[in-house]
Protein backbone atom coordinates (compact mmCIF):
# COMPACT_ATOMS: atom_id res chain seq x y z
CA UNK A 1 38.02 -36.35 92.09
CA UNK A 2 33.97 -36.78 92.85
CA UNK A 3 31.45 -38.12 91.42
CA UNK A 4 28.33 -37.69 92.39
CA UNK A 5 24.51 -38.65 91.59
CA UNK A 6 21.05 -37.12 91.73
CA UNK A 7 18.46 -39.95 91.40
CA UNK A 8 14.69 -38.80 90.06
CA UNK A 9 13.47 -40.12 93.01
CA UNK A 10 13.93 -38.80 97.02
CA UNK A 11 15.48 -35.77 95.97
CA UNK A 12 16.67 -34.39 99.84
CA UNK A 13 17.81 -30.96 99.15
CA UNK A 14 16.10 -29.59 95.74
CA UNK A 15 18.04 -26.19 95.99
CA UNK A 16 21.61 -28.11 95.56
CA UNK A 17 23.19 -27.99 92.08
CA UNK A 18 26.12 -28.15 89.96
CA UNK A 19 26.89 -25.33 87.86
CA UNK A 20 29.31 -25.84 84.31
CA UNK A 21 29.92 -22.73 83.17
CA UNK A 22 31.07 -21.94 79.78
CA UNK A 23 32.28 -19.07 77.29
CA UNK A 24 29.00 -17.63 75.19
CA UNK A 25 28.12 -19.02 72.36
CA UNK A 26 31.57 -21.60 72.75
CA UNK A 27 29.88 -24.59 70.71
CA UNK A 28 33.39 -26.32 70.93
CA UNK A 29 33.66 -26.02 74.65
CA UNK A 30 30.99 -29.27 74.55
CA UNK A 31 32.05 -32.28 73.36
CA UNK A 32 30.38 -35.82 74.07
CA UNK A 33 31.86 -39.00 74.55
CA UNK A 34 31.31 -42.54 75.64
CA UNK A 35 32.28 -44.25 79.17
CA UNK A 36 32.05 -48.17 78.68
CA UNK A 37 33.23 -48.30 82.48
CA UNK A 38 30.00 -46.46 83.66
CA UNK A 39 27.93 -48.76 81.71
CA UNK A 40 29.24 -51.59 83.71
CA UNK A 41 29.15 -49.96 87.12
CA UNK A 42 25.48 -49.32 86.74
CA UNK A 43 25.27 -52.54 85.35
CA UNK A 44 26.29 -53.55 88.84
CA UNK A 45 23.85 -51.57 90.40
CA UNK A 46 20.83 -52.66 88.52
CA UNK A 47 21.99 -56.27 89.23
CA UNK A 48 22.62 -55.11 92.99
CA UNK A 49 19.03 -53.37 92.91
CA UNK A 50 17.13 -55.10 90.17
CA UNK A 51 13.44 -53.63 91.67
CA UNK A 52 14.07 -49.65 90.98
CA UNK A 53 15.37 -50.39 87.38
CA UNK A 54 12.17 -51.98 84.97
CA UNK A 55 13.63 -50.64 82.04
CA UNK A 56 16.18 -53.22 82.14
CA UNK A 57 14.91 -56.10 83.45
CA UNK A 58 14.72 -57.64 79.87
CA UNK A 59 18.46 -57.35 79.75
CA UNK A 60 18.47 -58.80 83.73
CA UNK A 61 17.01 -62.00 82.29
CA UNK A 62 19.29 -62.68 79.87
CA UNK A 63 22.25 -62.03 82.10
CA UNK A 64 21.53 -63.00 85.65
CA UNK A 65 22.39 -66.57 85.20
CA UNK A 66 25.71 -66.43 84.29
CA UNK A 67 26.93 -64.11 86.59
CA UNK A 68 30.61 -64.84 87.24
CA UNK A 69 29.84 -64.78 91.52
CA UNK A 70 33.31 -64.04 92.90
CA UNK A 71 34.51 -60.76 90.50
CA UNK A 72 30.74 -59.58 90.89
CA UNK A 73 30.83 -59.93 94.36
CA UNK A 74 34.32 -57.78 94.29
CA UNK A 75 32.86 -55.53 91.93
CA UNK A 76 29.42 -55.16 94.18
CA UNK A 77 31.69 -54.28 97.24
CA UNK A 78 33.78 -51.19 95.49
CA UNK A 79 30.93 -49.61 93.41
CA UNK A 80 28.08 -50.63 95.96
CA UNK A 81 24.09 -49.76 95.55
CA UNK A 82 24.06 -45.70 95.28
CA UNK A 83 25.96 -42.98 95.85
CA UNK A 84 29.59 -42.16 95.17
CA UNK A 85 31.02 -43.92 92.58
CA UNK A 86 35.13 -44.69 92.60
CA UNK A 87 36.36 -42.63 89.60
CA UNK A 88 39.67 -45.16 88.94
CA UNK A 89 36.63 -47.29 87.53
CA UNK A 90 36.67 -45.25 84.38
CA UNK A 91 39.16 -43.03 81.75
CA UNK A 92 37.89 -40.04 80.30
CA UNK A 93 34.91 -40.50 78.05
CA UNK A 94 35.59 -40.46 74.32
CA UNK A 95 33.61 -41.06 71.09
CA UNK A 96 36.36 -43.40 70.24
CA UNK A 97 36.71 -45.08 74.16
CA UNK A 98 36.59 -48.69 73.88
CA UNK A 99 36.22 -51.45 76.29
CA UNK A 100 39.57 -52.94 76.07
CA UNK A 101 40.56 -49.37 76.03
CA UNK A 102 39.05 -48.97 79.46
CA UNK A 103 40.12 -52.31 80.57
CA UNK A 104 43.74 -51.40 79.87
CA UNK A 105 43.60 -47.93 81.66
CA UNK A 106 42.52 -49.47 85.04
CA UNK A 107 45.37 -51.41 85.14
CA UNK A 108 47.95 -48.52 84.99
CA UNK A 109 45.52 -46.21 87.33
CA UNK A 110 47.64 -44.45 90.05
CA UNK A 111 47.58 -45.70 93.44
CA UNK A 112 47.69 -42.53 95.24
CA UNK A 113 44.34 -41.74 93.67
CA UNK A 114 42.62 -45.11 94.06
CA UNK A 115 43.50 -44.25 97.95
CA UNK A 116 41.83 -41.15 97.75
CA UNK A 117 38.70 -42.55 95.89
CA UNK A 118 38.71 -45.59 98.59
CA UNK A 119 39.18 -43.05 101.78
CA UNK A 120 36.08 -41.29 100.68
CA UNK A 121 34.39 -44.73 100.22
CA UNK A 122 35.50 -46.11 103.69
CA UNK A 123 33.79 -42.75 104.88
CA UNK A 124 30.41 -43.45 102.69
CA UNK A 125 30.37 -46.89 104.07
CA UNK A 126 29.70 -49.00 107.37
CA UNK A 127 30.29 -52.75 108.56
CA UNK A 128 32.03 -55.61 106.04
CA UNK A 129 31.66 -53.69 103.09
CA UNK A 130 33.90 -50.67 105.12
CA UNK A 131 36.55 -53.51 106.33
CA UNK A 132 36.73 -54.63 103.39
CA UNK A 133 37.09 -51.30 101.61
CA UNK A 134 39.80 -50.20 104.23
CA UNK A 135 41.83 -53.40 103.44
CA UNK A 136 41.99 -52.13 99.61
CA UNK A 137 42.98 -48.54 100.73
CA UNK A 138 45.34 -49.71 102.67
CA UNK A 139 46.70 -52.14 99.86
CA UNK A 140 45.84 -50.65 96.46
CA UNK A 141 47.97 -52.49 94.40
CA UNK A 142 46.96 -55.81 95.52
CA UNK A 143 43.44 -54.74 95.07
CA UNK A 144 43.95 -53.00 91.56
CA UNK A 145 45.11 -56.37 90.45
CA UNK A 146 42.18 -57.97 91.75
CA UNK A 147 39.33 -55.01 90.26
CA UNK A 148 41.45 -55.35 86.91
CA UNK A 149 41.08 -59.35 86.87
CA UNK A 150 37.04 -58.88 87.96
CA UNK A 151 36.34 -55.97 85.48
CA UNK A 152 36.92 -58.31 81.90
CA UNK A 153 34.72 -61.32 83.70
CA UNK A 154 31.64 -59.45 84.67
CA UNK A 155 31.91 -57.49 81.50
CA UNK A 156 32.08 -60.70 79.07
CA UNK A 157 29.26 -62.15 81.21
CA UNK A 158 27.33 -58.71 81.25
CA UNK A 159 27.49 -56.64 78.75
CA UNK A 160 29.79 -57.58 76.04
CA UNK A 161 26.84 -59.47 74.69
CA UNK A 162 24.78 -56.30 74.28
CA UNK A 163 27.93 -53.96 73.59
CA UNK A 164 26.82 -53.26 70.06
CA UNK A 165 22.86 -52.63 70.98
CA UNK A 166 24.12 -50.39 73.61
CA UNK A 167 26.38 -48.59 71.81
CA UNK A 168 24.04 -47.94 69.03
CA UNK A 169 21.92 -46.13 71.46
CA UNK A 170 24.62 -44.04 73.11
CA UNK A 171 26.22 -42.74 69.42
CA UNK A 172 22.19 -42.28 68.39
CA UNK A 173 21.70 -40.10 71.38
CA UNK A 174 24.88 -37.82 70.79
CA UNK A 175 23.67 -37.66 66.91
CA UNK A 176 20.87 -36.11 67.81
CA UNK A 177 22.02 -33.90 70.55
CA UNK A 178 24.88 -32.67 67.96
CA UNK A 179 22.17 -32.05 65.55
CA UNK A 180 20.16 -29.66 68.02
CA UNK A 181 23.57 -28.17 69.07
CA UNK A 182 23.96 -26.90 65.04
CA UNK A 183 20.60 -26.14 64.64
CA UNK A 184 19.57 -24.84 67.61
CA UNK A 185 22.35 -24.30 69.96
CA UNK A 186 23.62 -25.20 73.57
CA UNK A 187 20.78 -23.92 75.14
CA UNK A 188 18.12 -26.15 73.71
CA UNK A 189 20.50 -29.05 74.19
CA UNK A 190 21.07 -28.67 77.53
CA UNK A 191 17.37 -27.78 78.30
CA UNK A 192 16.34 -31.10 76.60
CA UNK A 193 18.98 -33.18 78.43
CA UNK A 194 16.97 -34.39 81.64
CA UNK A 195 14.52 -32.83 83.71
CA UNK A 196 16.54 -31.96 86.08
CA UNK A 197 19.35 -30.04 83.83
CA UNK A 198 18.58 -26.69 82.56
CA UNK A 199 20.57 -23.85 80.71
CA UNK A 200 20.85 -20.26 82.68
CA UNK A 201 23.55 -17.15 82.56
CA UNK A 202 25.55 -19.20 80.34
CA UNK A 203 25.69 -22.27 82.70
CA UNK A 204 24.61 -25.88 82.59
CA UNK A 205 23.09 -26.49 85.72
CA UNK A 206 22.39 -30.12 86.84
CA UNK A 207 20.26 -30.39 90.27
CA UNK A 208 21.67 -32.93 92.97
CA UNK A 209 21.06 -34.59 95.75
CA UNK A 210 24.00 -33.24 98.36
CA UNK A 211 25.98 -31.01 96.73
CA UNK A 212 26.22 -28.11 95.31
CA UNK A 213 29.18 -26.27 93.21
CA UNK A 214 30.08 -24.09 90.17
CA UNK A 215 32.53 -25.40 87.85
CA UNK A 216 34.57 -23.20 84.98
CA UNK A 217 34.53 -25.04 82.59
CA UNK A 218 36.11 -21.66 80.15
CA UNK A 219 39.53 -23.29 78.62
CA UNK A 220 39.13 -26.81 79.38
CA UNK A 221 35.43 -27.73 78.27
CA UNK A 222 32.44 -29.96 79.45
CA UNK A 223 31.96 -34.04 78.38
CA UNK A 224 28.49 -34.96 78.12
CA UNK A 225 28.22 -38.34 78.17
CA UNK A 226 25.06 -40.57 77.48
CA UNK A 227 24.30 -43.84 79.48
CA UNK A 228 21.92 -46.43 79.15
CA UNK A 229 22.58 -48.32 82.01
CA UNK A 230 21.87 -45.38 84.41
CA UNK A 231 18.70 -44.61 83.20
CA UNK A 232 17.26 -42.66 86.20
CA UNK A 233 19.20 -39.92 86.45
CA UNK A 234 22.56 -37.55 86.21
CA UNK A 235 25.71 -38.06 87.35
CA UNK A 236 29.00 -35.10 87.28
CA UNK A 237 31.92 -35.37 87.50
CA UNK A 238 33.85 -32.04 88.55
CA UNK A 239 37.39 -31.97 90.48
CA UNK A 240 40.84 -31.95 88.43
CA UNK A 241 41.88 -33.45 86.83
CA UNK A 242 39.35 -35.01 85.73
CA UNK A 243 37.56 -33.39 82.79
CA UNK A 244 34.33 -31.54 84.18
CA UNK A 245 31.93 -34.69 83.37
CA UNK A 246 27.90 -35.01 83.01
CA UNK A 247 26.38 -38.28 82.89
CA UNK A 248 22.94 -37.84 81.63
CA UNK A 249 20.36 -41.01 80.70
CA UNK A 250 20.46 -41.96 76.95
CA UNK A 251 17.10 -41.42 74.81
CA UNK A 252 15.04 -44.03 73.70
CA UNK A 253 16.16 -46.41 76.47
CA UNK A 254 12.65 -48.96 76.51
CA UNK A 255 12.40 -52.55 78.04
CA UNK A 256 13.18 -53.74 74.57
CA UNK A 257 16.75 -51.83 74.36
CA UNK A 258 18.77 -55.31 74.83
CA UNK A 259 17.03 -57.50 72.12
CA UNK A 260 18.74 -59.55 69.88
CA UNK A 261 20.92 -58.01 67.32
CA UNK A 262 19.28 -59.94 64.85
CA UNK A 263 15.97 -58.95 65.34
CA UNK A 264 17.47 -55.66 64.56
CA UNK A 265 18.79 -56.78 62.01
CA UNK A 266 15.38 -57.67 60.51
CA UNK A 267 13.70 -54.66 61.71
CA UNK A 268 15.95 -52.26 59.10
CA UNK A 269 16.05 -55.29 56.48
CA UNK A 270 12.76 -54.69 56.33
CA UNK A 271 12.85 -51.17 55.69
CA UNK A 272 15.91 -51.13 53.71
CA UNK A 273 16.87 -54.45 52.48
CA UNK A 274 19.15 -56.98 54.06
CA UNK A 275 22.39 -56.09 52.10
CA UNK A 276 21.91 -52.70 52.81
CA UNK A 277 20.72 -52.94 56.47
CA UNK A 278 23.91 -54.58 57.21
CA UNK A 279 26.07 -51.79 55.69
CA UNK A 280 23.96 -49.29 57.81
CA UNK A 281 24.45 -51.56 61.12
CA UNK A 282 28.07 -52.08 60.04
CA UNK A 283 28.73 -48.33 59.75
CA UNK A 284 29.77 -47.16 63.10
CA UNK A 285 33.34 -47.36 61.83
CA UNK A 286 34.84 -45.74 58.98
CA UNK A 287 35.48 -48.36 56.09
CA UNK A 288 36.52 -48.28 52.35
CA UNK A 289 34.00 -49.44 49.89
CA UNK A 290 36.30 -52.59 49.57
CA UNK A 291 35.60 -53.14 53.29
CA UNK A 292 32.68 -52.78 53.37
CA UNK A 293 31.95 -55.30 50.27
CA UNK A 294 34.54 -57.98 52.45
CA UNK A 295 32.57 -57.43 55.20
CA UNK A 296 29.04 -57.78 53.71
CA UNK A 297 30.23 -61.00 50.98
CA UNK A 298 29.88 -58.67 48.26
CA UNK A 299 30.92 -58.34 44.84
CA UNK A 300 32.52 -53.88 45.46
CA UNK A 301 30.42 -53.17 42.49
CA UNK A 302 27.67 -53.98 44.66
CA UNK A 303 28.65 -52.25 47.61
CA UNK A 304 29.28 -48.83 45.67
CA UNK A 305 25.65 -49.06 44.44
CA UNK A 306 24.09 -49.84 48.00
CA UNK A 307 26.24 -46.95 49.25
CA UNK A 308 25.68 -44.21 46.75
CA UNK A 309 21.79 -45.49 47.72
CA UNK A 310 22.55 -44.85 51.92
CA UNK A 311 24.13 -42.14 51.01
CA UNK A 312 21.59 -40.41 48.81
CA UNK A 313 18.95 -41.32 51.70
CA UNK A 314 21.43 -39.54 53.82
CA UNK A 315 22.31 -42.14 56.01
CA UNK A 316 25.70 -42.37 54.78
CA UNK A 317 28.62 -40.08 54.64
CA UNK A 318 31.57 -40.61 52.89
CA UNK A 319 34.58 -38.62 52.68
CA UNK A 320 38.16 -38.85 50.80
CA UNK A 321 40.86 -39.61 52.73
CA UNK A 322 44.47 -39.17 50.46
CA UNK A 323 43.95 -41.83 47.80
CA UNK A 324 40.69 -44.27 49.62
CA UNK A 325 36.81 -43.25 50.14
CA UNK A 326 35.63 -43.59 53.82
CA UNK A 327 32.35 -44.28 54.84
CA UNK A 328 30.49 -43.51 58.02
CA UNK A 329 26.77 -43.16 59.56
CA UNK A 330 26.12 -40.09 59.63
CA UNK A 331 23.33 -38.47 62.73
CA UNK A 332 20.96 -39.57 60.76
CA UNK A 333 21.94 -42.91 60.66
CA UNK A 334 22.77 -43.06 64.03
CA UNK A 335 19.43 -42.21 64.83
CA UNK A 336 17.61 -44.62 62.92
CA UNK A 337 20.05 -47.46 64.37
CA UNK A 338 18.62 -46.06 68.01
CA UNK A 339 15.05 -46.03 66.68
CA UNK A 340 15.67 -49.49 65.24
CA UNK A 341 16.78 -50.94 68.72
């Protein structure tokens, strides 16, 4: 597999792209998902290169201090600055991918292809960082234990913090892409994703740095996957097995992203009430009314009333499921929790 990345900035050959093609008019051919293990390898690089990233410094603050040194510093040496990124660090994105989900996955990754994804570092690579890379390829198992242990301690110290703020902003950004999808189609989604993506011949094409490529995507599908944490540019992913992949920078990604949750919190109290601003923020999850009254220290009398109000606002869907009532955020709930953060 190969990942590779196509920063805004130095751009080397401008007529190399990536081509996904798909069937006409296939809307279910594009599905979007979440990658909690690309957050955090950007994460490392912003921490590795905090100058080219000013959108998160205000999350660099916060975090820098309590750095865990040793599983950064293993982490720092496998993902390093820029460039090709080791694709054992992350499943296949999902809507429903979670971090312990992720965490879990690494552990049981193959060994044949973490040689294969270290081979092509060693080759990227010169001087301690390449010993040290060679030692792992040439004993992956010892060093899957050792990424596996470092992955949970620079995520606790990183970003579980600012999981739910993040998140927020990565399901607001596929609510509204899904949204132009249905109203306006692929095209306009893809032509809105990034400067450098564009829709042609029934092809998402994503410009690169050094490499170019057409991908079928006819069968299997494309992932497009938001990030906030690589906010410059696009990333693809493209050789089975892995699922043909674009990473593409989240919308609404400011300084501000990584405030507290409470101040969000307040923000949407303010517009909605506290009781109901906490069902809203509380909604990425499918609950019963019951839940949701537990949840919020609510009489479910209460609840109901709140929700039939979210829902009428339509910021709320709910939905039968055999004998209980679900309810979720719907896109444009999803969107006001990303306009909100």
């Amino acid at each position: 597999m190969d990942r590779n990345s196509a920063p805004i900035e130095g751009v080397e050959h401008p007529d190399h792209r990536v081509e996904f093609h798909l069937s006409p008019g296939d809307i279910q051919a594009v599905r979007f998902g979440i990658s909690p293990g690309h957050e955090l390898a950007h994460a490392v690089r912003v921490l590795l290169r905090p100058a080219q990233h000013p959108l998160q410094w205000g999350w660099l603050r916060a975090v820098r201090e309590r750095l865990p040194r040793r599983s950064f510093e293993l982490l720092a040496v496998v993902i390093g600055e820029d460039g090709y990124l080791p694709d054992f660090l992350t499943t296949a994105a999902a809507w429903d991918l979670t971090p312990d989900a992720e965490r879990e996955a690494l552990r049981q990754t193959p060994l044949d292809g973490m040689r294969v994804d270290f081979g092509k570092m060693v080759d990227r690579s010169t001087g301690a960082r390449q010993r040290a890379l060679r030692d792992m390829q040439e004993r992956p198992a010892r060093a899957r234990a050792m990424i596996a242990d470092a992955w949970p301690e620079v995520w606790d110290a990183v970003l579980a913090p600012v999981w739910p703020q993040l998140e927020r902003l990565l399901r607001a950004d596929i609510a509204v892409r899904s949204r132009t999808i249905a109203s306006s189609g692929i095209a306009a989604m893809a032509e809105d994703l990034h400067p450098r993506v564009s829709w042609g011949e029934g092809a998402v094409r994503v410009q690169l740095r050094r490499h170019s490529e057409h991908v079928d995507c006819r069968g299997g599908g494309l992932v497009l996957v938001p990030s906030v944490m690589s906010s410059w540019g696009c990333m693809v992913l493209t050789e089975p097995p892995a699922q043909p992949t674009l990473y593409y920078p989240a919308r609404g990604v400011t300084a501000g992203w990584a405030r507290d949750a409470a101040e969000v919190a307040d923000a949407l109290g303010a517009l909605l009430g506290p009781a109901r601003a906490d069902i809203l923020l509380h909604a990425g999850v499918a609950r019963t009314t019951s839940e949701v009254a537990r949840d919020a220290g609510i009489a479910v009398s209460t609840a109901s009333h709140h929700l039939t109000v979210l829902r009428g606002a339509g910021l709320i869907g709910s939905e039968r499921e055999g004998n209980r009532m679900l309810h979720l955020r719907t896109p444009l709930g999803e969107a006001m929790i990303g306009a909100a953060i």
